[in-house]
C-alpha atoms as a PDB file:
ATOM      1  CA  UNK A   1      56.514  47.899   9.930  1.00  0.00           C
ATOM      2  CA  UNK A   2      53.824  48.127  12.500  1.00  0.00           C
ATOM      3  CA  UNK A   3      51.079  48.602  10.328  1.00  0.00           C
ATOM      4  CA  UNK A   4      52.406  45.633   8.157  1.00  0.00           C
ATOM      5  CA  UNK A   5      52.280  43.510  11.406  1.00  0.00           C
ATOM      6  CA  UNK A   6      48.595  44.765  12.073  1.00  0.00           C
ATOM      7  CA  UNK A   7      47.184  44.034   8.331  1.00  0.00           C
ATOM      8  CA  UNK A   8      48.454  40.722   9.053  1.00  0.00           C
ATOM      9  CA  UNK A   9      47.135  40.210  12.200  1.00  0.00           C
ATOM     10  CA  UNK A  10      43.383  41.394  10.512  1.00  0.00           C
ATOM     11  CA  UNK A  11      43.799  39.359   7.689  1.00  0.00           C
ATOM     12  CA  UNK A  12      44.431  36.450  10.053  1.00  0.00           C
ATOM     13  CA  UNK A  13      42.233  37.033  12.084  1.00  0.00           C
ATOM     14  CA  UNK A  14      39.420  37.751   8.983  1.00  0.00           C
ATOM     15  CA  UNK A  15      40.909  33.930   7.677  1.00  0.00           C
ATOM     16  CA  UNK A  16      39.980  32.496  11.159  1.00  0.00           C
ATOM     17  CA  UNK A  17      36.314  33.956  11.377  1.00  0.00           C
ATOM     18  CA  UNK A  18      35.657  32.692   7.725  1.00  0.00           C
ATOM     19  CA  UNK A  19      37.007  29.190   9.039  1.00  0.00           C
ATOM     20  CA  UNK A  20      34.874  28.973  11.964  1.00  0.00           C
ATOM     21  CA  UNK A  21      31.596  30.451   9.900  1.00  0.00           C
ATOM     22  CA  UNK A  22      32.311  27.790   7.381  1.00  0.00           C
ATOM     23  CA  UNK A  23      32.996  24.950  10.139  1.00  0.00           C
ATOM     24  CA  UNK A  24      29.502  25.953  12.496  1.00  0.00           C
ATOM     25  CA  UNK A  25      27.778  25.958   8.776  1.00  0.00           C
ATOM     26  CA  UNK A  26      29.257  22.461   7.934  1.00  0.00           C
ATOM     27  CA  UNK A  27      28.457  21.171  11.614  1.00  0.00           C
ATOM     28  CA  UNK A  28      24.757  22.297  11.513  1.00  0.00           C
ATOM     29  CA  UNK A  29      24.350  21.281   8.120  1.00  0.00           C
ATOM     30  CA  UNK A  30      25.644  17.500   9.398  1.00  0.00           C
ATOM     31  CA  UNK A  31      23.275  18.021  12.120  1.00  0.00           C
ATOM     32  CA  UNK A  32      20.233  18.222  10.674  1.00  0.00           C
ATOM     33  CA  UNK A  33      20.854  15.621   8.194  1.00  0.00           C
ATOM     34  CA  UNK A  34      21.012  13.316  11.095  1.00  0.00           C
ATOM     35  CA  UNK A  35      18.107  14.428  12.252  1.00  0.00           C
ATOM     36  CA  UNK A  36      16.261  14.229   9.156  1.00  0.00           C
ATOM     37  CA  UNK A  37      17.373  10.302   9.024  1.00  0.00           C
ATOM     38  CA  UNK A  38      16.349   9.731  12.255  1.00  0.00           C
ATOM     39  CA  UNK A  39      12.856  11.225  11.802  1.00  0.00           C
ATOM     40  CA  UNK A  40      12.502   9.162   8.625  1.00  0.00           C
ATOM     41  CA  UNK A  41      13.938   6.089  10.464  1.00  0.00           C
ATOM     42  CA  UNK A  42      11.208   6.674  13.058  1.00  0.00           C
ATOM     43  CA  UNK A  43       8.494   7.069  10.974  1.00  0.00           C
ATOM     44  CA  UNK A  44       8.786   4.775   8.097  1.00  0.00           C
ATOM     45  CA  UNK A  45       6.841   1.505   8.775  1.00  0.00           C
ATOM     46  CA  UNK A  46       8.228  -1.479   7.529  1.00  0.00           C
ATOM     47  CA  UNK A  47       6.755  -3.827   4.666  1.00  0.00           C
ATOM     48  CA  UNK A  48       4.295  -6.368   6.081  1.00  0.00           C
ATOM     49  CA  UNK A  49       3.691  -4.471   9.545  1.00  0.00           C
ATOM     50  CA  UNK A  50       0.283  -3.778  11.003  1.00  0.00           C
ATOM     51  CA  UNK A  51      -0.032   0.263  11.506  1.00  0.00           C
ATOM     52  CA  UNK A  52      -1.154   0.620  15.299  1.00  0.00           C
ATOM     53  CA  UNK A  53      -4.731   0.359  16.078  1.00  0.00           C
ATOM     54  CA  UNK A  54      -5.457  -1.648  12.787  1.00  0.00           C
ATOM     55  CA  UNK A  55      -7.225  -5.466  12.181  1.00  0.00           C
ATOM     56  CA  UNK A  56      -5.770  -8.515  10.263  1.00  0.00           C
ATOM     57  CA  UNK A  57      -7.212 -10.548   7.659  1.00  0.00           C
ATOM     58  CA  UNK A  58      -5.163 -14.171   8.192  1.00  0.00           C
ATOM     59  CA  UNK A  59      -5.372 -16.681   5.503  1.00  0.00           C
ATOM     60  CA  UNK A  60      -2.820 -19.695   5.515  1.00  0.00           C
ATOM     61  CA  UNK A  61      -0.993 -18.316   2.791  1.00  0.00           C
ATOM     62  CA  UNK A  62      -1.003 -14.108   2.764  1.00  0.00           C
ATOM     63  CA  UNK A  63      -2.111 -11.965   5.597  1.00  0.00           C
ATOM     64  CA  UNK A  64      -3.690  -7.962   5.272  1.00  0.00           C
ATOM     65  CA  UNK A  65      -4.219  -5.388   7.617  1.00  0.00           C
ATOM     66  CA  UNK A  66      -7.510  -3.631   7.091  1.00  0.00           C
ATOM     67  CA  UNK A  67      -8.442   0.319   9.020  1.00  0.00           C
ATOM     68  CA  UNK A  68     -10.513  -0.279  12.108  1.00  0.00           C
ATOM     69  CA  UNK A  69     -14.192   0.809  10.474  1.00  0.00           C
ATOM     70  CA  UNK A  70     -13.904  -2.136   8.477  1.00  0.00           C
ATOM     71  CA  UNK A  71     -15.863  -5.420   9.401  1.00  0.00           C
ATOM     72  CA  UNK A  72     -14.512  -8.433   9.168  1.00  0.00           C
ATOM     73  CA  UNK A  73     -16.602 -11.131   7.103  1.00  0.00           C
ATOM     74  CA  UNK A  74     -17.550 -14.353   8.956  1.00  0.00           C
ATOM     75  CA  UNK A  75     -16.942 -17.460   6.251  1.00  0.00           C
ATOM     76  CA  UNK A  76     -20.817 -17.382   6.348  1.00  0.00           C
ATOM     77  CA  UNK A  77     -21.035 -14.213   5.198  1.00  0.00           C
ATOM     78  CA  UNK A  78     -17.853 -13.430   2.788  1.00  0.00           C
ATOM     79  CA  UNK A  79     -17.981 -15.154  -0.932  1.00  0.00           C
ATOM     80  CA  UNK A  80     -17.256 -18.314  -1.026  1.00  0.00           C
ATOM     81  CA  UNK A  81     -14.648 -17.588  -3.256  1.00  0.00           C
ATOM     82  CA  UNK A  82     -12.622 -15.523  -0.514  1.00  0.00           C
ATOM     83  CA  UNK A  83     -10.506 -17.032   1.921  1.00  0.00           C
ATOM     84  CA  UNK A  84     -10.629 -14.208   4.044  1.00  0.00           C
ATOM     85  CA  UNK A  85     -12.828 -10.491   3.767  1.00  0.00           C
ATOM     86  CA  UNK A  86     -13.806  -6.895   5.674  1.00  0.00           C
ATOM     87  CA  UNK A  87     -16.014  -4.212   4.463  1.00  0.00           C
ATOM     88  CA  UNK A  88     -16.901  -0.593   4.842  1.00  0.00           C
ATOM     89  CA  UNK A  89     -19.707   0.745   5.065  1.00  0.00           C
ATOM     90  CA  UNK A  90     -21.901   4.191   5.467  1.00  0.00           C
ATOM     91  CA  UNK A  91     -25.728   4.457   5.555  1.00  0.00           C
ATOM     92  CA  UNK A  92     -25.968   3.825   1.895  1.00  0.00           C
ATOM     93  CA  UNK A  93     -24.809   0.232   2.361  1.00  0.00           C
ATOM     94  CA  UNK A  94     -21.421  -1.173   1.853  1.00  0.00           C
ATOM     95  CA  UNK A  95     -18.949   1.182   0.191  1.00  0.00           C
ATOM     96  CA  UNK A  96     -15.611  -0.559   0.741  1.00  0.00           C
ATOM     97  CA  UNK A  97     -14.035  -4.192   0.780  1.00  0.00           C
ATOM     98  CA  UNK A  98     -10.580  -5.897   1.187  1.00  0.00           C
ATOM     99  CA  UNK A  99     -10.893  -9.883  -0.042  1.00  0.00           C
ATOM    100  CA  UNK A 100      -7.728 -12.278  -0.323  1.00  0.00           C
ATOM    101  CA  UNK A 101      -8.431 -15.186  -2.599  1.00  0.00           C
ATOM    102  CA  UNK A 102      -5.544 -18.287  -2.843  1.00  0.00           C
ATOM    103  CA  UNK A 103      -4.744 -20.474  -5.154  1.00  0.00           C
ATOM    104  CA  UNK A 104      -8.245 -19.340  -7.891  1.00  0.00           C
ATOM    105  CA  UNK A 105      -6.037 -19.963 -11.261  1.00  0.00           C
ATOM    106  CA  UNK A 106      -3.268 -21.842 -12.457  1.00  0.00           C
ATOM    107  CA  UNK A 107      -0.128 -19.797 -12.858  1.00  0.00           C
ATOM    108  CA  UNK A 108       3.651 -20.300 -13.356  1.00  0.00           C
ATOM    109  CA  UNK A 109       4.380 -16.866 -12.886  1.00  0.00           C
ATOM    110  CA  UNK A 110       3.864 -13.855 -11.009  1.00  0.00           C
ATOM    111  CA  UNK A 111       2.497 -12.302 -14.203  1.00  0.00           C
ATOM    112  CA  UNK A 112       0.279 -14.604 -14.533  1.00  0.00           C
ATOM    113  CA  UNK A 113      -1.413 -14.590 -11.067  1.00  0.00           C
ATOM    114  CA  UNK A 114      -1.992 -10.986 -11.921  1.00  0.00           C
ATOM    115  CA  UNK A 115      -3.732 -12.136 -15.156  1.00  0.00           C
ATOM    116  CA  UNK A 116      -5.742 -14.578 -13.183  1.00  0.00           C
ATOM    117  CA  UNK A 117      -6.889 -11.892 -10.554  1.00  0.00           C
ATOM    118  CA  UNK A 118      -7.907  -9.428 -13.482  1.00  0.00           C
ATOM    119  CA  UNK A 119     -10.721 -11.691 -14.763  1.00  0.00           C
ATOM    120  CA  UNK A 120     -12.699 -11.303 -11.570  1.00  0.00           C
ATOM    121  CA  UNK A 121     -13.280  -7.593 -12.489  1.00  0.00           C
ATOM    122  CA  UNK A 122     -16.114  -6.176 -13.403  1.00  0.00           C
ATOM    123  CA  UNK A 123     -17.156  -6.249 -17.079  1.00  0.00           C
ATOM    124  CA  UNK A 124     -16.800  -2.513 -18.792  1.00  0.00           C
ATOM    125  CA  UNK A 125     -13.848  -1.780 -16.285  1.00  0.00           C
ATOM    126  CA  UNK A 126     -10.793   0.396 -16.840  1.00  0.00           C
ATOM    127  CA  UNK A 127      -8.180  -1.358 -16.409  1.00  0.00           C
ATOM    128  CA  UNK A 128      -4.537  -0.157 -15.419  1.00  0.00           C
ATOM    129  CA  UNK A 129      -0.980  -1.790 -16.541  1.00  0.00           C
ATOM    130  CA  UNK A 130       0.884  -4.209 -14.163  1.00  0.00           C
ATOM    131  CA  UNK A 131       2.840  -2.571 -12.164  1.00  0.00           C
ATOM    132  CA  UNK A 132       6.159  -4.750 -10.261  1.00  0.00           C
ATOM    133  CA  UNK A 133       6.018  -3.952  -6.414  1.00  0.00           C
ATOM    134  CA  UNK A 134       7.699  -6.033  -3.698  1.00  0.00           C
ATOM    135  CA  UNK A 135       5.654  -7.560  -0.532  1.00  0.00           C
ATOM    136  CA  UNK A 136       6.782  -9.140   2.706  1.00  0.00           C
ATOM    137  CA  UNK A 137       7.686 -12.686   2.508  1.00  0.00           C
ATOM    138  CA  UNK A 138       9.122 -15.712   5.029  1.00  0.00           C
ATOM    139  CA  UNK A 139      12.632 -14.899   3.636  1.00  0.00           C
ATOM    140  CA  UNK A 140      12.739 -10.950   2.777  1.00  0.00           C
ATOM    141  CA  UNK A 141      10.707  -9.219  -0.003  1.00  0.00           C
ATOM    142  CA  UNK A 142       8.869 -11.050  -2.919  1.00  0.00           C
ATOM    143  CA  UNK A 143       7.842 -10.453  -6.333  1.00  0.00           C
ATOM    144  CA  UNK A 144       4.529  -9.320  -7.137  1.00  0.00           C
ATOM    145  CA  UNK A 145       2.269  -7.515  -9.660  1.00  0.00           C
ATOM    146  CA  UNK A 146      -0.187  -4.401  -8.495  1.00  0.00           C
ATOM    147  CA  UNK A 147      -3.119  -3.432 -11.153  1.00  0.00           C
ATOM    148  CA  UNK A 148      -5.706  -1.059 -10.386  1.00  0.00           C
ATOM    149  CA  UNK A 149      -9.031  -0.262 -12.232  1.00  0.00           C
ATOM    150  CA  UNK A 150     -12.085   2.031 -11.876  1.00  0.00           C
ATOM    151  CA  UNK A 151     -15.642   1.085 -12.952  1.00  0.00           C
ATOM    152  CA  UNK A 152     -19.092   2.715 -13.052  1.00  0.00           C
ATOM    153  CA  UNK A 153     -21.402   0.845 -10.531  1.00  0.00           C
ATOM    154  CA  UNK A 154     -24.480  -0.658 -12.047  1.00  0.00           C
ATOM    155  CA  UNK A 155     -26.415  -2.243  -9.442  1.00  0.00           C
ATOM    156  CA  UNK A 156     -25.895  -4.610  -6.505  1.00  0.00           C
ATOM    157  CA  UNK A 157     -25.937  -7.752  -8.847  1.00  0.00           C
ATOM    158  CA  UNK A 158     -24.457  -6.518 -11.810  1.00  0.00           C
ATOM    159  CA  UNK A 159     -21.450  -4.157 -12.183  1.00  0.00           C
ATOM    160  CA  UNK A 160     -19.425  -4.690  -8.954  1.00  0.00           C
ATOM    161  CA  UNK A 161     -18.963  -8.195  -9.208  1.00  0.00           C
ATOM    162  CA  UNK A 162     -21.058  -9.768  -7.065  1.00  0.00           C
ATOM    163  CA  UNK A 163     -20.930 -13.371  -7.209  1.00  0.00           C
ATOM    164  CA  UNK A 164     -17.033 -13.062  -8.255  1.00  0.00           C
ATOM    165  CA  UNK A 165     -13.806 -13.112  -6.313  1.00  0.00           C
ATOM    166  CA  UNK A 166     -13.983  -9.320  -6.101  1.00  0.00           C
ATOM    167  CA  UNK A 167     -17.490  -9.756  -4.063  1.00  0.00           C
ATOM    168  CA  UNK A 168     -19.918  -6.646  -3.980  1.00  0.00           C
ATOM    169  CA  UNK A 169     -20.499  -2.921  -3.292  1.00  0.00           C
ATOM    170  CA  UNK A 170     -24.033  -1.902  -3.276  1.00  0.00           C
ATOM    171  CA  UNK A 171     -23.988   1.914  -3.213  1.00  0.00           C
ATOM    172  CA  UNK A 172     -26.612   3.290  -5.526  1.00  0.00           C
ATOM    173  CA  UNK A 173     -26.067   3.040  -9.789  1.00  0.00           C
ATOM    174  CA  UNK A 174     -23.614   5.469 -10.931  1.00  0.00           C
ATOM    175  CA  UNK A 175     -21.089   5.502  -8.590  1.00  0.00           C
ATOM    176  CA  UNK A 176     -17.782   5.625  -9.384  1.00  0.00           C
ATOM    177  CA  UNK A 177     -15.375   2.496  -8.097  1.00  0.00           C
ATOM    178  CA  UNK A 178     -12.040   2.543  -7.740  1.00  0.00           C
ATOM    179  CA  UNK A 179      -9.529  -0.468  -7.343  1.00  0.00           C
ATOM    180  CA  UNK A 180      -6.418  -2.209  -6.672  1.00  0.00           C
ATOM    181  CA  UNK A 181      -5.204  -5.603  -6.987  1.00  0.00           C
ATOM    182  CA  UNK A 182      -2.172  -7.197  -5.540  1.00  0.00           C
ATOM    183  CA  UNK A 183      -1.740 -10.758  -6.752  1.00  0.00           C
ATOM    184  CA  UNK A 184       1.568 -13.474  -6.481  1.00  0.00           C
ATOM    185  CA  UNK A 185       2.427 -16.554  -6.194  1.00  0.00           C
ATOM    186  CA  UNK A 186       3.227 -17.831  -2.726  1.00  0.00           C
ATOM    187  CA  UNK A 187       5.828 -20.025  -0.699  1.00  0.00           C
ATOM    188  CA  UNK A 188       4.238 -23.101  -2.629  1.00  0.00           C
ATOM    189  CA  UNK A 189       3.866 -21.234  -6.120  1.00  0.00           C
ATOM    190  CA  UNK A 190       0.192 -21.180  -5.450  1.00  0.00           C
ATOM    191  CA  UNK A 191      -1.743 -18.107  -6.378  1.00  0.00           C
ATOM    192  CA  UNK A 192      -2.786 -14.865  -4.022  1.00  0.00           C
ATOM    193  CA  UNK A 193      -4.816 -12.318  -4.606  1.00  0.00           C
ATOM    194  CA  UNK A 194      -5.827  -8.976  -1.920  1.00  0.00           C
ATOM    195  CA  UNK A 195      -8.005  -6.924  -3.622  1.00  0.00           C
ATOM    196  CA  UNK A 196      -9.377  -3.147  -2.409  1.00  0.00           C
ATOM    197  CA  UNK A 197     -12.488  -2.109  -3.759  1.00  0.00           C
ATOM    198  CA  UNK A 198     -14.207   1.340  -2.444  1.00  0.00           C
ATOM    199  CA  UNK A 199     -16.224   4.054  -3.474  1.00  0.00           C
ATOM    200  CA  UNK A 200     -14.163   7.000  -5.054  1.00  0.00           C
ATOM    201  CA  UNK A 201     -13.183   9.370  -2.421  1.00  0.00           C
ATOM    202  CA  UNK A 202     -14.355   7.045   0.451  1.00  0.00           C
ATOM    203  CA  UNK A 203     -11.048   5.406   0.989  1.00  0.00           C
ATOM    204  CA  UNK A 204      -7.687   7.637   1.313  1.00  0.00           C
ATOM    205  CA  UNK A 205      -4.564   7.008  -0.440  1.00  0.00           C
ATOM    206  CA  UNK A 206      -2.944   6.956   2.676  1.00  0.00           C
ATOM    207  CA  UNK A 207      -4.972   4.515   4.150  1.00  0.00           C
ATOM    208  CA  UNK A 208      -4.857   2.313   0.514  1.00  0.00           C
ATOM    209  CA  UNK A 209      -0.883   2.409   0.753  1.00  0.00           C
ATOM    210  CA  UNK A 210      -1.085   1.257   4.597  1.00  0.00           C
ATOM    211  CA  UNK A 211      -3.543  -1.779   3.662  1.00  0.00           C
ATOM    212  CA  UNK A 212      -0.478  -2.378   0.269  1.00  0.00           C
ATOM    213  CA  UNK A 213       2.101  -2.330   2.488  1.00  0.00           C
ATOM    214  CA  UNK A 214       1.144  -4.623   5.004  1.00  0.00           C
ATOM    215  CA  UNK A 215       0.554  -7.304   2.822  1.00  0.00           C
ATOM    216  CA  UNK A 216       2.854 -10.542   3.729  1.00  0.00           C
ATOM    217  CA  UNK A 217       2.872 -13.902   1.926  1.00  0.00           C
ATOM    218  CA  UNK A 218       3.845 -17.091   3.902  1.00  0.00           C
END
């Protein structure tokens, strides 16, 4: 009978330890999922802020933030076709540029805004699908329409778009450009456009998806 009572007792006690293992591993697990959420919470920056340390481009109708080494454009310097414009630039000239053109085509859709925006690329350019993202707006996210493109630069006059919404590069013939266009309509249905042009390689992805996300229409 005794050693009944003490097989028991170890099974018991064997059923306890299991429960306990199990409840620690569920507690920890819980644990660092919290933390994980709160890390993420932390770090995520919302659509439409300005990452610390960063410039603005304001225009009445969309504002951009733009990295710190680029230069904001005086309206005696930037395209007349720009509302608002920064560049990059290295000692082979300028390398980089964010523009925002308003209300440059007649549109009755977000689609077509995107449409609109496309013509000012460069002849010979590769040009990507629409793609639907959302951007900061006065009451909560809005519609709009993200296209990217690459082209081969030509020269300073011819192959970047100088002259055109998109304004100009001028690093030396052959380069390869990369893209992005974000165009919508805004609170008055009239048309946006923020466009990022740089030299391949000169401007990160992270930094691209900073400038993106900042974007806000008014």
């Amino acid at each position: 009978m005794t050693g009944t009572n003490e097989k028991t007792t170890k099974r018991l006690r064997a059923s306890a330890a299991a429960g306990r293992r199990a409840y620690a591993s569920a507690s920890a697990s819980a644990a660092l999922a919290t933390l994980l959420l709160a890390a993420g919470c932390g770090s995520k920056a919302g659509a439409g802020e300005v990452p610390e340390g960063w410039g603005t481009l304001r225009t009445p109708a969309v504002t951009v933030a733009h990295p710190p080494a680029f230069e904001v454009q005086g309206a005696g310097e930037r395209s007349k076709y720009n509302a608002a414009a920064a560049t990059l630039s290295d000692e082979s000239g300028t390398i980089g540029m964010i523009t925002v053109q308003l209300d440059f085509t007649d549109a009755d859709s977000v689609e077509e805004a995107a449409i609109g925006a496309e013509a000012g690329v460069a002849l010979g350019s590769t040009l990507g699908k629409q793609e639907e993202i959302r951007v900061a707006g006065p009451d909560g996210d809005e519609e709009a329409r993200r296209v990217t493109f690459e082209f081969t630069q030509k020269d300073s006059a011819e192959g970047s778009g100088a002259g055109t919404p998109g304004g100009a590069l001028d690093p030396k013939a052959g380069t390869r450009v990369a893209g992005v266009i974000v165009a919508g309509l805004d609170a008055d249905d009239r048309t946006y456009a923020v466009r990022i042009d740089a030299v391949k390689g000169k401007l990160g992805k992270g930094d691209l998806k900073k400038i993106i996300d900042s974007i806000t229409v008014k």
